[in-house]
N, C-alpha and C. Protein backbone atom coordinates (compact mmCIF):
# COMPACT_ATOMS: atom_id res chain seq x y z
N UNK A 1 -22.13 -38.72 -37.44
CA UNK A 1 -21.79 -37.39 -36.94
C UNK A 1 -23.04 -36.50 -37.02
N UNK A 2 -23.08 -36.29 -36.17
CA UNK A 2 -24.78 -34.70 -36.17
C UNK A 2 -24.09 -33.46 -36.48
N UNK A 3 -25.40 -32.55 -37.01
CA UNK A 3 -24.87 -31.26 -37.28
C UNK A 3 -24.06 -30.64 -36.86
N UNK A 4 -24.70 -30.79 -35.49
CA UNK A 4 -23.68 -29.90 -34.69
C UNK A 4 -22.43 -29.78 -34.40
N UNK A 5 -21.87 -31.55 -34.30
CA UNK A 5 -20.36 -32.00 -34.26
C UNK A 5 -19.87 -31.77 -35.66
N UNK A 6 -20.73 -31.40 -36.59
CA UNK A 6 -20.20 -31.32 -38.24
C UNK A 6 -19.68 -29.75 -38.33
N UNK A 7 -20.27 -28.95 -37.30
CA UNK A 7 -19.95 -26.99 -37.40
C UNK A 7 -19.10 -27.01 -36.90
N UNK A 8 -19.16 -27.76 -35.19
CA UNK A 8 -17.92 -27.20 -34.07
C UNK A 8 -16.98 -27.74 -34.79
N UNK A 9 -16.71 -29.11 -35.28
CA UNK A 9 -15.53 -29.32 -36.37
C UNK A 9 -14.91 -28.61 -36.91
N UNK A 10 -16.12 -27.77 -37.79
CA UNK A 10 -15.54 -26.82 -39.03
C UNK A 10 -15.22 -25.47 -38.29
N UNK A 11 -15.51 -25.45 -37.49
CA UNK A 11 -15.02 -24.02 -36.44
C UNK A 11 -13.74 -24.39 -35.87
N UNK A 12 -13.48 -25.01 -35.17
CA UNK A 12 -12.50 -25.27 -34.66
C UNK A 12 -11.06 -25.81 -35.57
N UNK A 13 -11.53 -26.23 -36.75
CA UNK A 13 -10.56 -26.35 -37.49
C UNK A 13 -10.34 -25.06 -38.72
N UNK A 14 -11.32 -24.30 -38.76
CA UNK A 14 -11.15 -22.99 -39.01
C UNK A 14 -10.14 -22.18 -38.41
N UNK A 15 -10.09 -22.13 -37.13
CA UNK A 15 -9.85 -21.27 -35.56
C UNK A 15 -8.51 -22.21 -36.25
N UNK A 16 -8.09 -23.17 -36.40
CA UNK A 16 -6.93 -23.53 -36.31
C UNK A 16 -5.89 -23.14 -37.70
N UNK A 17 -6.73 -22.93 -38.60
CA UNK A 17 -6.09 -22.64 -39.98
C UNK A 17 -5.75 -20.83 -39.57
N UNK A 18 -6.55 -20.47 -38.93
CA UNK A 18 -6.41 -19.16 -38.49
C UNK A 18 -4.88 -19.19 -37.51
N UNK A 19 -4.72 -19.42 -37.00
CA UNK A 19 -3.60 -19.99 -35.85
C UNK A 19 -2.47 -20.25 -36.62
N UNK A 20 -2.84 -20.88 -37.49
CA UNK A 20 -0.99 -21.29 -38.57
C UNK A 20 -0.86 -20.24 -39.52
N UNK A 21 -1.97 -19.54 -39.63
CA UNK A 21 -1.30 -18.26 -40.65
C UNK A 21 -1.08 -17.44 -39.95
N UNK A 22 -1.47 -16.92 -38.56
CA UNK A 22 -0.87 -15.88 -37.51
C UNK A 22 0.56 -16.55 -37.12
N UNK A 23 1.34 -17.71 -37.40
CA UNK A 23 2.64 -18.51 -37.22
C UNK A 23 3.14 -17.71 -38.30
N UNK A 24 2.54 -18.45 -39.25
CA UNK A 24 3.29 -18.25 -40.33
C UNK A 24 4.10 -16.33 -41.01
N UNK A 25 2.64 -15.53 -40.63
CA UNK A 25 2.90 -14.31 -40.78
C UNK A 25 4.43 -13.77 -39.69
N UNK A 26 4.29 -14.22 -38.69
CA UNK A 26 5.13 -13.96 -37.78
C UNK A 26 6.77 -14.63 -38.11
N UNK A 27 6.32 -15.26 -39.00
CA UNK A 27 8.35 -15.79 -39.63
C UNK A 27 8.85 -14.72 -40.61
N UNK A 28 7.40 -13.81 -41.01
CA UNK A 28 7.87 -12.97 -41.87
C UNK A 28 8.58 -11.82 -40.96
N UNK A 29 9.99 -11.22 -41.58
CA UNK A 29 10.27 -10.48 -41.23
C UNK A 29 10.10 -9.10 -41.76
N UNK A 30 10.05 -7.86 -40.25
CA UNK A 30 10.16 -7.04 -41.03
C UNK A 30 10.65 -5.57 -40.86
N UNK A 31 11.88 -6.01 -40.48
CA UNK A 31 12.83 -4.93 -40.10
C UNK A 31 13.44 -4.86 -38.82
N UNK A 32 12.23 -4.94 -38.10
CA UNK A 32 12.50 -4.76 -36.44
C UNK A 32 12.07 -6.20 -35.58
N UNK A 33 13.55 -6.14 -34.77
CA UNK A 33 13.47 -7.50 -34.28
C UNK A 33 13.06 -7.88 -33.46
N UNK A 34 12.61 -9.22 -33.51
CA UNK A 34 11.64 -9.85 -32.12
C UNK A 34 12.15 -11.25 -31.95
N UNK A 35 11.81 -11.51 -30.64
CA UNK A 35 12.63 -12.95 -30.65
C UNK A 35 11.77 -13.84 -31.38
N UNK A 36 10.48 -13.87 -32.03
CA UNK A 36 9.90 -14.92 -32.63
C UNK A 36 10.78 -15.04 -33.45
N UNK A 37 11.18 -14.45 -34.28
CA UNK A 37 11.63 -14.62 -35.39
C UNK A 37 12.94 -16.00 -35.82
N UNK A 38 13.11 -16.26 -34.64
CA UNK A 38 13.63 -17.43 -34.46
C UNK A 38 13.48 -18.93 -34.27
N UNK A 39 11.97 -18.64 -33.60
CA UNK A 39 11.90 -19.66 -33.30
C UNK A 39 11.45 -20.82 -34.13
N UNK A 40 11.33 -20.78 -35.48
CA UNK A 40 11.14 -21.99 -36.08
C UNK A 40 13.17 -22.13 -36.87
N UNK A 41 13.42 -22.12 -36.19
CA UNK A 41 14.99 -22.06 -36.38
C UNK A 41 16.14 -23.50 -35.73
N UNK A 42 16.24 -24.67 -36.26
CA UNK A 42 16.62 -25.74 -35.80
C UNK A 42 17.88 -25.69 -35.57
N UNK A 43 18.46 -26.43 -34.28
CA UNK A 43 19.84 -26.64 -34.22
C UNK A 43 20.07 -27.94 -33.54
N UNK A 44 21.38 -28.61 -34.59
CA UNK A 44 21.80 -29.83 -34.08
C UNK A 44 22.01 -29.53 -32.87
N UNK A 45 21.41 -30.39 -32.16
CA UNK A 45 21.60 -30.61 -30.31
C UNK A 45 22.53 -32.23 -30.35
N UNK A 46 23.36 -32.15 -30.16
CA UNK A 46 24.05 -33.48 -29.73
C UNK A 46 23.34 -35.03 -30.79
N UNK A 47 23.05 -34.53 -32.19
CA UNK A 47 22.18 -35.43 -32.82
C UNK A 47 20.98 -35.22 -33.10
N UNK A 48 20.23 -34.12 -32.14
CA UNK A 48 18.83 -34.55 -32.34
C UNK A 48 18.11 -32.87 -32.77
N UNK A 49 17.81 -32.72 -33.40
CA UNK A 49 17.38 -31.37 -34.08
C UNK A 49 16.37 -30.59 -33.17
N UNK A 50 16.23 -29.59 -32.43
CA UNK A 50 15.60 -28.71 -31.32
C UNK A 50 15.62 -27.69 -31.92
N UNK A 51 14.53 -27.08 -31.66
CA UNK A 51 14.48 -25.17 -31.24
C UNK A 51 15.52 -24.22 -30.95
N UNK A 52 15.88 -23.53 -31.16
CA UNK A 52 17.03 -22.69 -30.55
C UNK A 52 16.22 -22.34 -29.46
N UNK A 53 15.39 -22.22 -29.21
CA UNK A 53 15.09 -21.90 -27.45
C UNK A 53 15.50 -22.46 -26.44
N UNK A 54 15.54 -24.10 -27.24
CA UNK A 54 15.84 -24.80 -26.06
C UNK A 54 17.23 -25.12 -25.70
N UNK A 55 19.01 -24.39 -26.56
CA UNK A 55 19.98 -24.12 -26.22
C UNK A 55 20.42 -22.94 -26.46
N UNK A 56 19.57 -21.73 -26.38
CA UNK A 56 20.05 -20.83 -25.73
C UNK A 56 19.10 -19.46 -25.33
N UNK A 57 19.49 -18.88 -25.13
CA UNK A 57 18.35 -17.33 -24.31
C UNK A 57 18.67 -16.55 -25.81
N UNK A 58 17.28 -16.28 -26.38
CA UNK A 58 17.33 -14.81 -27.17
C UNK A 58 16.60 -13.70 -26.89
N UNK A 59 17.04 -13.01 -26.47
CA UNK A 59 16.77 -11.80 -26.40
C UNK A 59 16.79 -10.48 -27.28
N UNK A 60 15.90 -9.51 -27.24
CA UNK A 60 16.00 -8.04 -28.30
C UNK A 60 17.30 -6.94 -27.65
N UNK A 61 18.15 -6.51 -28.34
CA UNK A 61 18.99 -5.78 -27.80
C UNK A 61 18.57 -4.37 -28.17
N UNK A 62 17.98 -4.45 -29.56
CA UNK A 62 17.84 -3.05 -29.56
C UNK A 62 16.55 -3.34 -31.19
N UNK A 63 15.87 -2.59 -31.66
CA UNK A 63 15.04 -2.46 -32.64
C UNK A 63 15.96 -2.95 -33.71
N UNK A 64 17.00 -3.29 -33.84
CA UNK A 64 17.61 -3.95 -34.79
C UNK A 64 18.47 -4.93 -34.52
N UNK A 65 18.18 -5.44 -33.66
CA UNK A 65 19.09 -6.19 -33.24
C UNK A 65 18.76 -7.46 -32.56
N UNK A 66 19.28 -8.71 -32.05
CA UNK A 66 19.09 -9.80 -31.51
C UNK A 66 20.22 -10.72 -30.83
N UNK A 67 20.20 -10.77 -29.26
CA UNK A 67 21.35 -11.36 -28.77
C UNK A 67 20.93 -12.93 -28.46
N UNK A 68 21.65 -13.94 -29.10
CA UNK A 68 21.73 -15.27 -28.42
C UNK A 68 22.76 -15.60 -27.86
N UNK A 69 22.19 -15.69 -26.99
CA UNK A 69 23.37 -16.62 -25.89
C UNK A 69 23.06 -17.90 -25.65
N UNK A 70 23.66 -18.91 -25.95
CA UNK A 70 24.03 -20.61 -25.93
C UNK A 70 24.38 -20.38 -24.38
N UNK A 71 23.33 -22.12 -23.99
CA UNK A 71 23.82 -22.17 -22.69
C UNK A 71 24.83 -23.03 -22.44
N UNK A 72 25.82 -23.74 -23.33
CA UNK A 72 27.23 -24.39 -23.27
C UNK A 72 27.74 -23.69 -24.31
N UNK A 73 29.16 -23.21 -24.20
CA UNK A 73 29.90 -22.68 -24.96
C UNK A 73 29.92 -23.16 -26.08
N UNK A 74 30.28 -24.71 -26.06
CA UNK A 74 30.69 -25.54 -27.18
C UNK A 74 29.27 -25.17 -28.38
N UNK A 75 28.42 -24.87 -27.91
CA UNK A 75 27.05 -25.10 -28.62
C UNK A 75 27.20 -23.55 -29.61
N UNK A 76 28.34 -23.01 -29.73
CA UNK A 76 28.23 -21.06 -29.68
C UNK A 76 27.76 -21.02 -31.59
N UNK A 77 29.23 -22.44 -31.84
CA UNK A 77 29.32 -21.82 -33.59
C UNK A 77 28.25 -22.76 -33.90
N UNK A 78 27.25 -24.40 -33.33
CA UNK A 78 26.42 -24.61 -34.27
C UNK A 78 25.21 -23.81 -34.48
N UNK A 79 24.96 -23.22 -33.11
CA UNK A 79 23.86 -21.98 -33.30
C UNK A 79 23.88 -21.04 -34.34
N UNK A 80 24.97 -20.14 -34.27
CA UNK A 80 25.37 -19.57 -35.30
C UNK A 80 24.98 -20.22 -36.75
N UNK A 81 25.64 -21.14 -36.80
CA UNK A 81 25.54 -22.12 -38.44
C UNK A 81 23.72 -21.79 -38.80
N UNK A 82 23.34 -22.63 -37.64
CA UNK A 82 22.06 -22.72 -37.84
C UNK A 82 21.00 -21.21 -38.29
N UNK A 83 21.74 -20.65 -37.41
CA UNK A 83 20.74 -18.93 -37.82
C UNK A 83 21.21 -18.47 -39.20
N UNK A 84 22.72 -18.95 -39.81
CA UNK A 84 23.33 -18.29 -40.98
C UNK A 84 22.46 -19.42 -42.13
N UNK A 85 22.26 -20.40 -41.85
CA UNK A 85 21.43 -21.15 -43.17
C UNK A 85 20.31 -21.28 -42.92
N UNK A 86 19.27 -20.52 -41.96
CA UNK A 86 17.90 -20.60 -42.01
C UNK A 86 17.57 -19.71 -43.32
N UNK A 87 16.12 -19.56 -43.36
CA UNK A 87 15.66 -19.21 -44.50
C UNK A 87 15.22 -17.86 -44.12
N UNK A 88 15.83 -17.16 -43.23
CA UNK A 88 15.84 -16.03 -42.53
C UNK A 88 16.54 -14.79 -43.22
N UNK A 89 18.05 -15.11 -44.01
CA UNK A 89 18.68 -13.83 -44.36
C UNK A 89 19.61 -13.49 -43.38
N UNK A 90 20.17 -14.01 -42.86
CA UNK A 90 20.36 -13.15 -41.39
C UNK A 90 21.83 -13.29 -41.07
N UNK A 91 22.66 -12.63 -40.79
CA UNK A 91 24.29 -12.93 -40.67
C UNK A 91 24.94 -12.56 -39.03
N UNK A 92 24.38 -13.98 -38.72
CA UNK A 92 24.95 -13.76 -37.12
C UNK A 92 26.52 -13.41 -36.83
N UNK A 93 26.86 -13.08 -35.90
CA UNK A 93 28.01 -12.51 -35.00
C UNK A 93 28.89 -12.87 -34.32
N UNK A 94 29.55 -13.70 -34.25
CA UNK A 94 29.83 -14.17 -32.72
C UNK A 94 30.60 -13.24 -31.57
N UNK A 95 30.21 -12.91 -30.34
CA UNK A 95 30.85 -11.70 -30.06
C UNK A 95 31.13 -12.59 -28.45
N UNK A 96 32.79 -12.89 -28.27
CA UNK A 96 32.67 -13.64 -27.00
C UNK A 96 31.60 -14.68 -27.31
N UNK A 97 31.03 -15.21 -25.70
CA UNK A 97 30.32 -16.10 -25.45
C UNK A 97 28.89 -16.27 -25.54
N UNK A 98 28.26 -14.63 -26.83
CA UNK A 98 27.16 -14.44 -27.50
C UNK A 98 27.27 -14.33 -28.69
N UNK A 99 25.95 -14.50 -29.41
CA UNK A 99 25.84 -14.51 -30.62
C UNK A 99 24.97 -12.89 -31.26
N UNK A 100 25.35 -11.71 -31.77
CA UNK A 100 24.90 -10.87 -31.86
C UNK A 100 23.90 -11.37 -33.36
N UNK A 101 22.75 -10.64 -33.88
CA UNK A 101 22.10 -11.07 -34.64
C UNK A 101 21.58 -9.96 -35.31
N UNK A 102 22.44 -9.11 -36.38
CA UNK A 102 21.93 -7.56 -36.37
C UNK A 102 20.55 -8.09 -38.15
N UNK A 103 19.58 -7.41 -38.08
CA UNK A 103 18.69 -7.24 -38.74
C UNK A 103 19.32 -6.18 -40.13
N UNK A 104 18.89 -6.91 -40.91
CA UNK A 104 19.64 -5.73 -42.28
C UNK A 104 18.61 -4.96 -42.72
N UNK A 105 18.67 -3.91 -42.99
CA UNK A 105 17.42 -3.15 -43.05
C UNK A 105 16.61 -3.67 -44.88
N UNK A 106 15.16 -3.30 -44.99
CA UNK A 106 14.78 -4.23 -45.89
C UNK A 106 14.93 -2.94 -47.23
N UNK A 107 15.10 -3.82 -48.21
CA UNK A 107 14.88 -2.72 -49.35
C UNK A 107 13.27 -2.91 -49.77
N UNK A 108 13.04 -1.90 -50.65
CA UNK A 108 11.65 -1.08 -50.98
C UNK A 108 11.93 -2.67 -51.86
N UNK A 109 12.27 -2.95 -52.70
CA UNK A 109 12.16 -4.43 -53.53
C UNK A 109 11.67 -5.40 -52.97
N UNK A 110 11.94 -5.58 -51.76
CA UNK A 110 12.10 -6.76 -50.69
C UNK A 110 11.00 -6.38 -50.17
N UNK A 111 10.45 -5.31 -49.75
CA UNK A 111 9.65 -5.39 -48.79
C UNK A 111 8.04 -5.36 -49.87
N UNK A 112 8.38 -4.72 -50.74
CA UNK A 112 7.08 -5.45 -52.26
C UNK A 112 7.47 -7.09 -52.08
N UNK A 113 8.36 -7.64 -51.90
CA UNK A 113 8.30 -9.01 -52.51
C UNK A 113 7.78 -9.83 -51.18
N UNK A 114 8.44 -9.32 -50.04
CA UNK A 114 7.26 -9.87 -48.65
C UNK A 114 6.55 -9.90 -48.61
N UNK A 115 4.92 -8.45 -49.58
CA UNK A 115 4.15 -8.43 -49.12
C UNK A 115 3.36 -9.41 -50.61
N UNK A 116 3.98 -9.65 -51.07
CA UNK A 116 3.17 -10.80 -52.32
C UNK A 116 3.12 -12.36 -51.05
N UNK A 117 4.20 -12.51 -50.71
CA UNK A 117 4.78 -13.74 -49.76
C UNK A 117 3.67 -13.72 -48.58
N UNK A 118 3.37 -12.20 -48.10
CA UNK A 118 2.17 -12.16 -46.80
C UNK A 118 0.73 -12.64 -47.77
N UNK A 119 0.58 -12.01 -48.88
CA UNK A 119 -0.49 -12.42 -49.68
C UNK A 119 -0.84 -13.96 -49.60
N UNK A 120 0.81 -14.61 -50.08
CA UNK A 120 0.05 -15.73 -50.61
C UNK A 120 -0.16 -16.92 -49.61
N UNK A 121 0.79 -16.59 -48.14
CA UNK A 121 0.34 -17.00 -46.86
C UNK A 121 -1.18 -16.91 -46.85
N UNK A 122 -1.91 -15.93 -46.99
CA UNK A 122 -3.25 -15.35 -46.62
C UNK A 122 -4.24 -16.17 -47.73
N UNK A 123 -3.74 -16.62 -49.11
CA UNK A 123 -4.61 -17.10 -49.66
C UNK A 123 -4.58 -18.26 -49.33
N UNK A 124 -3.37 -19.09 -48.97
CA UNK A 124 -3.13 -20.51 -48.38
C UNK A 124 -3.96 -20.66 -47.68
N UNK A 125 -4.76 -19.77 -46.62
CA UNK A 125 -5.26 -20.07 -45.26
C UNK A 125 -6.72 -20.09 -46.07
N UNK A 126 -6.87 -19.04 -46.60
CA UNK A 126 -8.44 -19.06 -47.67
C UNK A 126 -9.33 -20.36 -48.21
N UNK A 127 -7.62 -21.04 -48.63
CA UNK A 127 -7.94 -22.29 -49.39
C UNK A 127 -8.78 -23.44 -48.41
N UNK A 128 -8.03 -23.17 -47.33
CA UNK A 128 -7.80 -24.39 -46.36
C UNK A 128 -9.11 -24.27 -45.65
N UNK A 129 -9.51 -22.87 -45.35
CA UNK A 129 -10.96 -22.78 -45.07
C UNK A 129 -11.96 -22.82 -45.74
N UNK A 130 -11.90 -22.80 -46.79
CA UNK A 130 -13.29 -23.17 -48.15
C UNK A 130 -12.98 -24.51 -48.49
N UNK A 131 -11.99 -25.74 -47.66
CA UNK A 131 -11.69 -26.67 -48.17
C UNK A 131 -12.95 -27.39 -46.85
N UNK A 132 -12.12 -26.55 -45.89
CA UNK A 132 -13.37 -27.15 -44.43
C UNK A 132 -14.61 -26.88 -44.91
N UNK A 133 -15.22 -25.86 -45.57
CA UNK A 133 -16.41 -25.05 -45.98
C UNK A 133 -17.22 -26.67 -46.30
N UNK A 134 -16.49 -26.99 -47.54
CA UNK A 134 -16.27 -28.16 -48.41
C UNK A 134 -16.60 -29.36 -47.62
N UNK A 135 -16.03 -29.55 -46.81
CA UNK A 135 -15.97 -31.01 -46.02
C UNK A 135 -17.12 -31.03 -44.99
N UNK A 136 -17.41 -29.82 -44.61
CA UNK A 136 -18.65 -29.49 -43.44
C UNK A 136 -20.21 -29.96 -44.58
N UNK A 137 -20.08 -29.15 -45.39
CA UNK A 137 -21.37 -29.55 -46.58
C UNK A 137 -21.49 -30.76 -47.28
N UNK A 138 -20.24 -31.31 -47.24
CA UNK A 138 -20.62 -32.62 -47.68
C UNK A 138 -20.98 -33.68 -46.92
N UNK A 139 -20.58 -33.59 -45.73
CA UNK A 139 -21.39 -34.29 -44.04
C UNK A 139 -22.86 -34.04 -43.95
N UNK A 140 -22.97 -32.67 -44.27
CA UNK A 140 -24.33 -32.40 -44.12
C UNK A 140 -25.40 -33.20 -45.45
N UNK A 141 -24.84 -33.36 -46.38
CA UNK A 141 -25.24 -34.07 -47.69
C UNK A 141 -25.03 -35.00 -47.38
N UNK A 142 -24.51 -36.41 -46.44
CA UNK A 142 -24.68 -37.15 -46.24
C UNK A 142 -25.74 -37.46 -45.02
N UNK A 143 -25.58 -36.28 -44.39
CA UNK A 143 -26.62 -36.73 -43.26
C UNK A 143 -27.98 -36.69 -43.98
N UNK A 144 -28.65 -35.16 -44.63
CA UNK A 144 -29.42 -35.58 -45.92
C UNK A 144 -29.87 -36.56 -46.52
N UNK A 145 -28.72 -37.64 -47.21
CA UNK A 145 -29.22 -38.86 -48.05
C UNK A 145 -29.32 -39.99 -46.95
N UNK A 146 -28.88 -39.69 -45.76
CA UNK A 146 -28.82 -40.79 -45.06
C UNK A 146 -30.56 -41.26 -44.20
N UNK A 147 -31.28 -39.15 -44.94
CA UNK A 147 -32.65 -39.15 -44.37
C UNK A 147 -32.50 -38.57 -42.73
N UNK A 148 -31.48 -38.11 -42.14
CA UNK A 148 -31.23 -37.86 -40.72
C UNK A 148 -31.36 -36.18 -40.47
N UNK A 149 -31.57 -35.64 -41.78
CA UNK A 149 -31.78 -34.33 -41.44
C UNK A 149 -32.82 -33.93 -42.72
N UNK A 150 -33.78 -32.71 -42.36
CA UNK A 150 -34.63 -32.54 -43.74
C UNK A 150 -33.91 -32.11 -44.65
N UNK A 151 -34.15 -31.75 -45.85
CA UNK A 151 -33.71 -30.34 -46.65
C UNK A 151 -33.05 -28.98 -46.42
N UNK A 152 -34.29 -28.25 -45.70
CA UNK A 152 -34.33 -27.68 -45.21
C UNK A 152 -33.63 -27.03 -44.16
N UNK A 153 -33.84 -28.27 -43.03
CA UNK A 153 -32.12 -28.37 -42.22
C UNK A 153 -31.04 -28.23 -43.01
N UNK A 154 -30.71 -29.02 -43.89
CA UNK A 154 -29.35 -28.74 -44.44
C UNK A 154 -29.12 -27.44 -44.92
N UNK A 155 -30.19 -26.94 -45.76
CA UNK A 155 -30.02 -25.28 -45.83
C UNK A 155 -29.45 -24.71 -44.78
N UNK A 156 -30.42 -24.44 -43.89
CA UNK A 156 -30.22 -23.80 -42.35
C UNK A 156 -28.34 -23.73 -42.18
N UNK A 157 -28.33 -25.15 -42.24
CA UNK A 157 -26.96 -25.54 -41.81
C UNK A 157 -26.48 -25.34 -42.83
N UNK A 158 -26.03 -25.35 -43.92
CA UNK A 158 -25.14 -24.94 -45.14
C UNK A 158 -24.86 -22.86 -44.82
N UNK A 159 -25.83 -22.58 -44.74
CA UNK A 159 -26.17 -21.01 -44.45
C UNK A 159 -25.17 -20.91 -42.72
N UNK A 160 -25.16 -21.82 -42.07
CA UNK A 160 -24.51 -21.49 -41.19
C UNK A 160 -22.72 -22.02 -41.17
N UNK A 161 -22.64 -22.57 -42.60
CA UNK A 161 -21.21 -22.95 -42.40
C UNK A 161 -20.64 -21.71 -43.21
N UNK A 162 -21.45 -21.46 -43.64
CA UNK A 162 -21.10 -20.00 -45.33
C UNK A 162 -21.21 -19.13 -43.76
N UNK A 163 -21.84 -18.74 -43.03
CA UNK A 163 -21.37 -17.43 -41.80
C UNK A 163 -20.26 -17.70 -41.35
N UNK A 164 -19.80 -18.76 -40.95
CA UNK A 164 -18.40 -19.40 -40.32
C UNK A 164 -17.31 -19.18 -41.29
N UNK A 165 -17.26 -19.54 -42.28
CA UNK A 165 -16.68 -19.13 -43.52
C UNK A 165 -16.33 -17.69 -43.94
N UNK A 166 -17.50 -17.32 -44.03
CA UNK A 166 -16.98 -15.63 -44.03
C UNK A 166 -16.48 -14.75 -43.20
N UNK A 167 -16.97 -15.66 -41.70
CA UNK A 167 -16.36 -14.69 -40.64
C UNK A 167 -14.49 -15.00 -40.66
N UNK A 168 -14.20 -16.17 -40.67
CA UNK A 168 -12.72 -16.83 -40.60
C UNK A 168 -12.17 -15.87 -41.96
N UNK A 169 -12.75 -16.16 -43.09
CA UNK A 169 -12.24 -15.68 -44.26
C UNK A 169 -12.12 -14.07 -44.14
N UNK A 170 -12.90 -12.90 -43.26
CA UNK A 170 -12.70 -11.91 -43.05
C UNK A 170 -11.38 -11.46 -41.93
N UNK A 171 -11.51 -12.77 -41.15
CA UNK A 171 -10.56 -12.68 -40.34
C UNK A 171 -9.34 -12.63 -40.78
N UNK A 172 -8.96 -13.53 -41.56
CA UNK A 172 -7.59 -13.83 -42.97
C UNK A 172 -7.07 -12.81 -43.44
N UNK A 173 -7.92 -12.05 -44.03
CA UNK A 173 -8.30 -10.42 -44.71
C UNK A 173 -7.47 -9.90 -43.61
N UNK A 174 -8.09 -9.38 -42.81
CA UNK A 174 -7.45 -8.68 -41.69
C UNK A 174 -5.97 -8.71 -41.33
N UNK A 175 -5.85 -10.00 -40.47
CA UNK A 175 -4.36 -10.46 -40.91
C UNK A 175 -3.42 -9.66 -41.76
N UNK A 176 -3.84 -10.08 -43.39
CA UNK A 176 -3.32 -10.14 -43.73
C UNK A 176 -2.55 -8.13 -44.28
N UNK A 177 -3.66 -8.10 -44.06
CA UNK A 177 -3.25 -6.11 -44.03
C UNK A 177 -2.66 -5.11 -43.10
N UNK A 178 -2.83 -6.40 -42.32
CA UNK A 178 -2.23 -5.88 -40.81
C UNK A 178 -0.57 -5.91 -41.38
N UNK A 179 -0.43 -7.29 -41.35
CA UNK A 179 0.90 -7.65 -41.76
C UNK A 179 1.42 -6.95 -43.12
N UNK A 180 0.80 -6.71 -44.02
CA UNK A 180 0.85 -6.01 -45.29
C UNK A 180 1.72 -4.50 -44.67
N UNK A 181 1.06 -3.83 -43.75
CA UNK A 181 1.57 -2.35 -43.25
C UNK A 181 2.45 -2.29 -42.66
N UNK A 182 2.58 -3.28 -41.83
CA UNK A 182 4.10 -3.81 -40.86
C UNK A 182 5.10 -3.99 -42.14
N UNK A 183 4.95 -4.18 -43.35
CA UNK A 183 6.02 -5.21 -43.58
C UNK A 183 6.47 -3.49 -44.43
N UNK A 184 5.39 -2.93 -45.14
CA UNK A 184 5.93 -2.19 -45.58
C UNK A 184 6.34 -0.72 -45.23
N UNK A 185 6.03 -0.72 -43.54
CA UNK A 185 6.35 0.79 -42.95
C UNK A 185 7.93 0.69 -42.54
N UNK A 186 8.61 1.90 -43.11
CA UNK A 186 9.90 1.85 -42.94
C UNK A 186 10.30 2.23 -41.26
């Protein structure tokens, strides 16, 4: 592997640890509803475990609120089931041939205890990028002993995985304060 395929690596799998904590932040709830908030939400499909996207339409009804509609009737109460035992909180409706999905408003307790939960999302992602940090420098230490790059080079290049590093790791930061203010503005 050459330097270069040893950075874009560590960039791109940076860029990707970045990507699952912008997922992950987004399961957090926080007050006001959006249809993400569903979507890592499974429902028995005829045996085989799917998305709720893919049996039924959710839509925002109102800043507190969330309508699913199942596209076969029969499908009305496992949806339901499924939204009442996610790890969501959430006490669906059944209203007719929709599923209403009202948002409970968060307490001042809850919404301190989200933002430890947004924290430790944010340090997860920290880890995972000083783990790449890790794996990029030790390529480069092999290219080193292997004699394929000077010293020197490897500096260069160590100095350029520590910029990649700090920029992703500032990025995290960000994130994570972003989400920090969301979670706790009433």
């Amino acid at each position: 592997m050459s330097t270069s395929e040893i950075i874009k690596s560590a960039e791109t799998r940076m860029g990707k640890s970045i990507e699952s904590l912008t997922t992950n932040l987004a399961k957090i709830r926080t007050g006001r509803a959006h249809t993400g908030l569903l979507d890592h939400v499974q429902v028995d499909y005829y045996g085989s475990m799917v998305p709720i996207s893919q049996v039924a339409n959710v839509t925002v009804i109102d800043a507190r609120a969330l309508s699913v509609q199942p596209w076969e009737k029969n499908m009305l109460s496992v949806v339901e089931k499924a939204i009442r035992e996610s790890d969501l909180g959430l006490n669906p409706v059944p209203i007719g041939d929709l599923i209403r999905v009202p948002m409970p408003a968060l307490t001042e307790e809850r919404r301190r205890e989200l933002t430890r939960v947004v924290r430790a999302e944010g340090e997860d992602a920290k880890v995972a990028i000083r783990n790449l940090r890790r794996e990029a420098n030790d390529g480069l230490k092999n290219l080193l002993k292997d004699k394929e790059i000077s010293e020197d080079d490897e500096r260069r290049y160590q100095t350029v995985v520590q910029e990649l590093t700090d920029k992703f790791v500032k990025e995290v930061d960000a994130l994570v304060t972003r989400k920090e203010e969301e979670v706790m503005t009433v």
